[in-house]
N, C-alpha and C. Protein backbone atom coordinates (compact mmCIF):
# COMPACT_ATOMS: atom_id res chain seq x y z
N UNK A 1 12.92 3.73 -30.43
CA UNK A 1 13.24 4.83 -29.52
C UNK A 1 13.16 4.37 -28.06
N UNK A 2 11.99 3.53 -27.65
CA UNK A 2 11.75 3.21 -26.29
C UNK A 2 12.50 2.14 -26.10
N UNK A 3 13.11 2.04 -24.97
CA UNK A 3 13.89 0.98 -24.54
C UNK A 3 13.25 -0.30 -23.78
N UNK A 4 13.75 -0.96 -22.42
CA UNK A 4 13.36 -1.75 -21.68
C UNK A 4 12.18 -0.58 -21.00
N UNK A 5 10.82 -1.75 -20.47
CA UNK A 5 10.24 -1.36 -19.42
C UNK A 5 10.80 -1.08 -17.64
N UNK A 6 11.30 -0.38 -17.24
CA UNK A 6 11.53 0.40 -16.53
C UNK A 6 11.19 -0.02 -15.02
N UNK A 7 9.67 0.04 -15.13
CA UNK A 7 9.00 -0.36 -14.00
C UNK A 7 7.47 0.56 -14.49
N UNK A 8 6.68 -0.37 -13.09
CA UNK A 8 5.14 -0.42 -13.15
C UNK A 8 4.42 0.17 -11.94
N UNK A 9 3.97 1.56 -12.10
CA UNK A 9 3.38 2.48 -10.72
C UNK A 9 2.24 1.99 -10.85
N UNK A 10 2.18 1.45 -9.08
CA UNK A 10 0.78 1.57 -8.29
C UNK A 10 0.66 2.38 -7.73
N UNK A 11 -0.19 2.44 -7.72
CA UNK A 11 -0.63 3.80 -6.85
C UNK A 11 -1.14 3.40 -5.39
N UNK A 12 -0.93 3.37 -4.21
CA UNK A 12 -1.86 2.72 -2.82
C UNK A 12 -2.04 3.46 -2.08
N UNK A 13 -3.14 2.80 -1.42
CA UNK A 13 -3.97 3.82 0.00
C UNK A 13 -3.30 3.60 1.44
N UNK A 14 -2.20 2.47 1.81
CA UNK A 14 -1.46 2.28 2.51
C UNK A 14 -0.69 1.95 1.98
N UNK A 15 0.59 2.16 1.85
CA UNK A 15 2.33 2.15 1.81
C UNK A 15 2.84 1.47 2.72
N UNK A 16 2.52 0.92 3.86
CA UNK A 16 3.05 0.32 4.54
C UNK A 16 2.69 -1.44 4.52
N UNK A 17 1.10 -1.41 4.36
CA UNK A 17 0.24 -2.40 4.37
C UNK A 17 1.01 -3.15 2.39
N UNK A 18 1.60 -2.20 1.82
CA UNK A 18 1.09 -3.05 0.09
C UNK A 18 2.87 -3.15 0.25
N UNK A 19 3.60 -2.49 0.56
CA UNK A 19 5.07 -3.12 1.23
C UNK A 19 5.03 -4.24 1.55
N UNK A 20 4.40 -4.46 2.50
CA UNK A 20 4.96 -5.84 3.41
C UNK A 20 3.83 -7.09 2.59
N UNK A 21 3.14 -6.69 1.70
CA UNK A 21 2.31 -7.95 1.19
C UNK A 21 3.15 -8.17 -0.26
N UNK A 22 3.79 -7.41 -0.45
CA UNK A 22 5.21 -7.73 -1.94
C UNK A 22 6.24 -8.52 -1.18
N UNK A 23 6.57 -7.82 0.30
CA UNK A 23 7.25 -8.65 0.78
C UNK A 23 7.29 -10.05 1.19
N UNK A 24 6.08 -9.71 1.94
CA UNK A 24 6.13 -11.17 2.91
C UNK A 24 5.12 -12.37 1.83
N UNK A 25 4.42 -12.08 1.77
CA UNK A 25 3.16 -12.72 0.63
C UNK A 25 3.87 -13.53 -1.02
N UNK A 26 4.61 -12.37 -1.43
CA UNK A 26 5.02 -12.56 -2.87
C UNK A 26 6.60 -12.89 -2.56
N UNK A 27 7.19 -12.16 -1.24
CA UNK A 27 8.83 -12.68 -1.33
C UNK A 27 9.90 -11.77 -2.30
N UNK A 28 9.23 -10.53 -2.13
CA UNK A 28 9.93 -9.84 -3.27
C UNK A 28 10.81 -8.95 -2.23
N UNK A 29 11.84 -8.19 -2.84
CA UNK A 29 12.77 -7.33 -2.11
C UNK A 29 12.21 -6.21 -2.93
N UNK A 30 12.02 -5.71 -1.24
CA UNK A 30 11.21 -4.20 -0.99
C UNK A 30 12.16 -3.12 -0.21
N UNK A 31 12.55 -2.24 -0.69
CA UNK A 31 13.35 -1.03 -0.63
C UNK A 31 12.66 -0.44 0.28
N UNK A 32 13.45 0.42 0.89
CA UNK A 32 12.96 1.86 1.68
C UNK A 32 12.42 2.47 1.50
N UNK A 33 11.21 3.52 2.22
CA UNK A 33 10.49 4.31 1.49
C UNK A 33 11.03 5.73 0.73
N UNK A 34 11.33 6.18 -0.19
CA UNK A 34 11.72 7.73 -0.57
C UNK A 34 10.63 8.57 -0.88
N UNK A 35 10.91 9.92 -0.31
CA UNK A 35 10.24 10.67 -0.30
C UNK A 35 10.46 11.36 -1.57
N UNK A 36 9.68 12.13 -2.22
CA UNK A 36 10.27 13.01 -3.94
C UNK A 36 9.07 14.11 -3.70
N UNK A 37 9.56 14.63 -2.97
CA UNK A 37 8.76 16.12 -2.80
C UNK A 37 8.33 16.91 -4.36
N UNK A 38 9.40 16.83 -4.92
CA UNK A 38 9.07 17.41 -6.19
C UNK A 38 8.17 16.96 -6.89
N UNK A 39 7.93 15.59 -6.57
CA UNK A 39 6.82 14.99 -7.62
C UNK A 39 5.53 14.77 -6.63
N UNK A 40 5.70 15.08 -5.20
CA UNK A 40 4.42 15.34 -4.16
C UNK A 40 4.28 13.54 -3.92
N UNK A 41 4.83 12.59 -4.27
CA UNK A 41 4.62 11.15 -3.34
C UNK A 41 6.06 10.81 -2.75
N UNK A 42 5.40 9.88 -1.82
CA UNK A 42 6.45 8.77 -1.00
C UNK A 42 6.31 7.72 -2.32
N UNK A 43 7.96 6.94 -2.85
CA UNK A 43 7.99 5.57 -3.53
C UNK A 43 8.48 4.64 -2.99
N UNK A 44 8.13 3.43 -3.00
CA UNK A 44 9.05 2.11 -3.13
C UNK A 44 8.79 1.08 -4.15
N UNK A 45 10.41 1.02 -3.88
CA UNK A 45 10.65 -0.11 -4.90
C UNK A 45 10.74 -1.20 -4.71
N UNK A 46 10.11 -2.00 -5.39
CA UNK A 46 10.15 -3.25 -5.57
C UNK A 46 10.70 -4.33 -6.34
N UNK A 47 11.88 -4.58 -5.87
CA UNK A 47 12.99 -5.50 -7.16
C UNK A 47 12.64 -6.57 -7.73
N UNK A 48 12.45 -6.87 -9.01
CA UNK A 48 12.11 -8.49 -9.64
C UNK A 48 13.24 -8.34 -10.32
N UNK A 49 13.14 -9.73 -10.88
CA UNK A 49 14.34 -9.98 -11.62
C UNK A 49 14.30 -9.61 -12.61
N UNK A 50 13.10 -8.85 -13.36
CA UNK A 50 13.42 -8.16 -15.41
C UNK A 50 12.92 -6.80 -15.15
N UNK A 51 12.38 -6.34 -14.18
CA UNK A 51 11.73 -4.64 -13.63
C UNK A 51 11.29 -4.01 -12.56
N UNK A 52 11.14 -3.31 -12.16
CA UNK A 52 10.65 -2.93 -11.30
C UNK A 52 8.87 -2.77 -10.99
N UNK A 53 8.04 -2.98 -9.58
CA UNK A 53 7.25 -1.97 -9.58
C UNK A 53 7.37 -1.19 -8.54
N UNK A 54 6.86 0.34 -8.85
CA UNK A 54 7.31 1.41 -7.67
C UNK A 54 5.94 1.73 -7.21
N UNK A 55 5.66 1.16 -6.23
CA UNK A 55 4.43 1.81 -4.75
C UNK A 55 4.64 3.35 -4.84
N UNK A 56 3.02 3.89 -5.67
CA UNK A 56 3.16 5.18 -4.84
C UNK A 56 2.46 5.78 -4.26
N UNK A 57 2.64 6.63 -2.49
CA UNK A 57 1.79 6.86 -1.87
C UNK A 57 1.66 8.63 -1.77
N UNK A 58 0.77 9.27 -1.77
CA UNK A 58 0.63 11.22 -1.50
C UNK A 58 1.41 11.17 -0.87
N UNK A 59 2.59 12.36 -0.91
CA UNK A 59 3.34 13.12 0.25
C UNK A 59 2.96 14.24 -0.12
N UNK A 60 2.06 14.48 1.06
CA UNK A 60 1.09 16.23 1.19
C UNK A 60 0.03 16.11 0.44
N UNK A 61 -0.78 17.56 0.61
CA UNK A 61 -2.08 17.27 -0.20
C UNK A 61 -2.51 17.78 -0.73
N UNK A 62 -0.82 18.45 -1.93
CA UNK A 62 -1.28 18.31 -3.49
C UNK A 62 -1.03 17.26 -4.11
N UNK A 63 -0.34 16.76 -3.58
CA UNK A 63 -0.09 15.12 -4.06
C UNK A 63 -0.97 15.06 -5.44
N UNK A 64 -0.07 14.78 -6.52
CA UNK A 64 -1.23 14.08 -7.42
C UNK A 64 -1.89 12.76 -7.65
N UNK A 65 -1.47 12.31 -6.34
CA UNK A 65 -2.08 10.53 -6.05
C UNK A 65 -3.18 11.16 -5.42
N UNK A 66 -3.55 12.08 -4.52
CA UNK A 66 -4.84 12.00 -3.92
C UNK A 66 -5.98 11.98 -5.24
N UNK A 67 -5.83 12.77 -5.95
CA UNK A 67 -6.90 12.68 -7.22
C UNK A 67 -7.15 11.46 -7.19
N UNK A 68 -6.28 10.64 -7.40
CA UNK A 68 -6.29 9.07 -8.31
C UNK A 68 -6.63 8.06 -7.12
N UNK A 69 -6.29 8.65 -5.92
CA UNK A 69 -6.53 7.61 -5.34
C UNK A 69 -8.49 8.28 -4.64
N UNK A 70 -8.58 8.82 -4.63
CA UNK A 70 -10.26 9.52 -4.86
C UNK A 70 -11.09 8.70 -5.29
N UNK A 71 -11.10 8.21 -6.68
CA UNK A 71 -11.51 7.73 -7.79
C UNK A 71 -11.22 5.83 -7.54
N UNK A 72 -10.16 5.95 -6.77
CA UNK A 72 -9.54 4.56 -7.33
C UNK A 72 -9.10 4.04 -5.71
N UNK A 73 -10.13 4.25 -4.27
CA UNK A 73 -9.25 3.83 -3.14
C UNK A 73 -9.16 2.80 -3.17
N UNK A 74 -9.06 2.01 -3.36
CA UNK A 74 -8.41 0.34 -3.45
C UNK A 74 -6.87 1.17 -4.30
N UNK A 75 -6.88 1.75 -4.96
CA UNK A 75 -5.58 2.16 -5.12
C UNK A 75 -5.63 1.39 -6.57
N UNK A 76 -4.48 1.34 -7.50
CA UNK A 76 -4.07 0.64 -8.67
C UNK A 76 -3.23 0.99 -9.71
N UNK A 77 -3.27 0.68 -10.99
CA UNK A 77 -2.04 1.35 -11.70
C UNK A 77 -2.08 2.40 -12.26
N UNK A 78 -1.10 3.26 -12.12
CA UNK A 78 -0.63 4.58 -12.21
C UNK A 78 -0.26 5.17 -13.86
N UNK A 79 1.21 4.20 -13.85
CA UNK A 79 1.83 4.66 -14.88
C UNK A 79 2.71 3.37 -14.98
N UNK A 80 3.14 3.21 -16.41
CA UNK A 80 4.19 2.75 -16.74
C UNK A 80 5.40 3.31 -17.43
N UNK A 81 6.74 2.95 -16.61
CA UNK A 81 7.67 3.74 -17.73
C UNK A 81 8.90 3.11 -18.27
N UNK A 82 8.99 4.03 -19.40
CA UNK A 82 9.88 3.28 -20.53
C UNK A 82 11.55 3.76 -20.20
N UNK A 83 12.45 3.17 -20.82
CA UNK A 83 13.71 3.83 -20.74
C UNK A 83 14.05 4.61 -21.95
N UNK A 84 14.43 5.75 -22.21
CA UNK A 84 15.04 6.26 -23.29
C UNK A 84 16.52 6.38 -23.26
N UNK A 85 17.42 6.30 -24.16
CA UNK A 85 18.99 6.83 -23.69
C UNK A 85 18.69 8.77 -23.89
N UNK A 86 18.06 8.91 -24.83
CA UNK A 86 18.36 10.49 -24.97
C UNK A 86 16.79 11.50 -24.64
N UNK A 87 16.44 11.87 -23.12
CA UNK A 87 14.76 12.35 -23.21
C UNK A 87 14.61 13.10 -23.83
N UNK A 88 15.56 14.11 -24.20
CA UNK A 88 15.15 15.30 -25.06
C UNK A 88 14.73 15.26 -26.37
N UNK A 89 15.81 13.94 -26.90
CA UNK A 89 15.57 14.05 -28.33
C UNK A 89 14.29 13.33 -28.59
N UNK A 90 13.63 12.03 -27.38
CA UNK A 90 12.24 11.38 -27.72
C UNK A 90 11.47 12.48 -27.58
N UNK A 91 11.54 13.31 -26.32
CA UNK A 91 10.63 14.20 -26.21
C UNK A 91 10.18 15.48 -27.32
N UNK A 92 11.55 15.70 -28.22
CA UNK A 92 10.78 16.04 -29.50
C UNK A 92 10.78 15.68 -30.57
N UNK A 93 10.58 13.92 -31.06
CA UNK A 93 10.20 13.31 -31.30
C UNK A 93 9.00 12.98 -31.37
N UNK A 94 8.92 12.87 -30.10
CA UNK A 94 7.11 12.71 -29.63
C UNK A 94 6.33 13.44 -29.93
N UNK A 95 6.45 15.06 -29.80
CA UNK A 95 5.97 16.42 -29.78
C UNK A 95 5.70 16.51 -31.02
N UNK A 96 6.75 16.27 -31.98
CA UNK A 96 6.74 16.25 -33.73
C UNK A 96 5.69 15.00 -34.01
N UNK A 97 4.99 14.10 -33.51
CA UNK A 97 4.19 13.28 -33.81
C UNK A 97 2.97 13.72 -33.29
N UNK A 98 2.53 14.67 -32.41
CA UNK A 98 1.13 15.15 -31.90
C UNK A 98 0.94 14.64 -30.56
N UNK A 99 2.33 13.99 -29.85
CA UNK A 99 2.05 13.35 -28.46
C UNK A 99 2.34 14.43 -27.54
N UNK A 100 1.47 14.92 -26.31
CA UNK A 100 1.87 16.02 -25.63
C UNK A 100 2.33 15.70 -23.91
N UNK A 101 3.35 16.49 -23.74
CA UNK A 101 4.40 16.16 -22.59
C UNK A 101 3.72 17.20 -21.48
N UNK A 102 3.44 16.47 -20.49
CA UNK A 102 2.52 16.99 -19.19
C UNK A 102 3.71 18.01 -18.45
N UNK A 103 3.07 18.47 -18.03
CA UNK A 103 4.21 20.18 -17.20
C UNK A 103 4.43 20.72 -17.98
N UNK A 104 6.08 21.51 -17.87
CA UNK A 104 6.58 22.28 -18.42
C UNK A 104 7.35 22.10 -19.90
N UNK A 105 7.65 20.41 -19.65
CA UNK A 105 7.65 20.20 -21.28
C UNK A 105 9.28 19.67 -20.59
N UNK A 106 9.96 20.34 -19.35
CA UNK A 106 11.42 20.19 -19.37
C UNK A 106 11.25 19.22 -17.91
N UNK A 107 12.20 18.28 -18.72
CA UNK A 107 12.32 16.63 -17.66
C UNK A 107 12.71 17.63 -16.33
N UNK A 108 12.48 16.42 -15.00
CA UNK A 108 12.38 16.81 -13.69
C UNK A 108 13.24 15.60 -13.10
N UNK A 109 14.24 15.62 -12.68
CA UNK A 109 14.78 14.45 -11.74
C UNK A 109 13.88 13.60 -11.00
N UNK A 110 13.81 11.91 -11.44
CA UNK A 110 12.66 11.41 -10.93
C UNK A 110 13.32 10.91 -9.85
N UNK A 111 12.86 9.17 -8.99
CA UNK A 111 13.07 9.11 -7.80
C UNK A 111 14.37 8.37 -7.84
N UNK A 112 15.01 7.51 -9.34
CA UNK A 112 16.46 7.30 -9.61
C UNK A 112 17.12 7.64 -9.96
N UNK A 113 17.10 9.50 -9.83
CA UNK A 113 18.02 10.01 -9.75
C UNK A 113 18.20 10.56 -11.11
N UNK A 114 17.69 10.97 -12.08
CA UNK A 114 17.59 10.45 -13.77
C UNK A 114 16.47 11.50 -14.28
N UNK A 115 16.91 11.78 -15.19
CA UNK A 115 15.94 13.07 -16.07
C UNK A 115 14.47 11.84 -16.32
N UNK A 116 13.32 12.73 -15.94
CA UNK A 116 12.04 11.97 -16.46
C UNK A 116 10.68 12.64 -16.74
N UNK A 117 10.51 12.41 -18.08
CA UNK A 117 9.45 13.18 -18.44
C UNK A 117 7.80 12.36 -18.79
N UNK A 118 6.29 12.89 -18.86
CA UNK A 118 5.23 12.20 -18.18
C UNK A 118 4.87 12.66 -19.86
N UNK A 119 4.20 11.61 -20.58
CA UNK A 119 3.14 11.74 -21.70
C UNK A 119 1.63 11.56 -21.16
N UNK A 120 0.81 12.24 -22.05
CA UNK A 120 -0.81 12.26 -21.39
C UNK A 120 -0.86 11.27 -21.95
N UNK A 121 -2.05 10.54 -21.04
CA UNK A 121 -2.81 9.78 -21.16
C UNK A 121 -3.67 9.67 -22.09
N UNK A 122 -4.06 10.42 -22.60
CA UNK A 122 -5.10 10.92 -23.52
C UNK A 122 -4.21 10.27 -24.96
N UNK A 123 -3.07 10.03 -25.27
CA UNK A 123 -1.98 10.27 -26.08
C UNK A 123 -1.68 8.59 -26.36
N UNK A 124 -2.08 7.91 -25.17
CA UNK A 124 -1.24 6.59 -25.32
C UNK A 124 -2.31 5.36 -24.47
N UNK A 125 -3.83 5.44 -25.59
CA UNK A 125 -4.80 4.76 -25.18
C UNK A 125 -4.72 4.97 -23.27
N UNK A 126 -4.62 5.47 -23.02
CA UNK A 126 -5.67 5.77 -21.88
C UNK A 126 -4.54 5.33 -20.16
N UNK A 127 -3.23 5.31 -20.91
CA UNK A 127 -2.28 5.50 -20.47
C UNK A 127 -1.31 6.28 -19.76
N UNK A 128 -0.65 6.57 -18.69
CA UNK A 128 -0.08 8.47 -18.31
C UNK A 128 1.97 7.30 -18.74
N UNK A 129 2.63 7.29 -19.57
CA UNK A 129 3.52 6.91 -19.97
C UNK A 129 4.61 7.69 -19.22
N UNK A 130 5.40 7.14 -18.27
CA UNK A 130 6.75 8.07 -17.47
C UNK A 130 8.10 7.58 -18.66
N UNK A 131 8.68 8.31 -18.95
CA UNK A 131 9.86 8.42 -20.02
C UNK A 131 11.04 8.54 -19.22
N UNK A 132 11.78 7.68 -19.14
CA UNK A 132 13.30 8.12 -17.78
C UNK A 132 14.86 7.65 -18.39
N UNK A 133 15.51 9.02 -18.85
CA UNK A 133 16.70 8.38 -19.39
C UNK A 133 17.79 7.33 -18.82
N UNK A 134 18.19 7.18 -19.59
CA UNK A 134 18.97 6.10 -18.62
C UNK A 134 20.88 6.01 -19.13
């Protein structure tokens, strides 16, 4: 059902400072910052050659990075996510196996533009799993 890995969320306490050390440090091509109000952070992306990882920082303060970054200010990993071709049909798939889908249950346009839905952590050893069709 799960496809390629997708990309790999950090979570950071500066966005500007963990940008320019992918950039300049590692040599990686680092994208613009986007804002995704809907999901309450600023992302960037970070291009490698087999995935992505996406920097993410609070925008506002329900942000659900402030929790995590509370717990975790050095900042660190978030989430990982998978590709599906069809979310609906993994998503009840998943549901029919005892795995439970965080919110409303109905995918939310993530930051590429693309239906994406969040499995608990609790669900996938200790994991928060982002699901993003493709």
């Amino acid at each position: 059902m799960i496809g390629r890995l997708n990309h790999v969320a950090i979570a950071v306490p500066d966005l500007d400072a963990a940008s320019a050390q992918y950039r300049d440090a590692l040599g990686a091509k680092v994208g613009a910052p986007q804002h995704e109000p809907d999901h309450g952070v600023t992302v960037v992306f970070i291009e490698l050659p087999n995935t992505k990882i996406e920097l993410l920082y609070p925008l506002g303060e329900n942000s659900p990075i402030n929790g995590f970054l509370e717990k975790n200010p050095a900042g660190g990993i978030h989430h990982i996510c998978y590709e599906v071709d069809d979310i609906i049909a993994a998503r009840d798939h998943l549901t029919s196996t005892g795995a439970r889908v965080l919110g409303s249950g109905e995918p939310k346009i993530g930051a590429h533009g693309k239906p994406v839905l969040f499995l608990h952590p609790k669900d996938f050893n200790g994991c928060l799993v982002e699901l993003e069709q493709v």
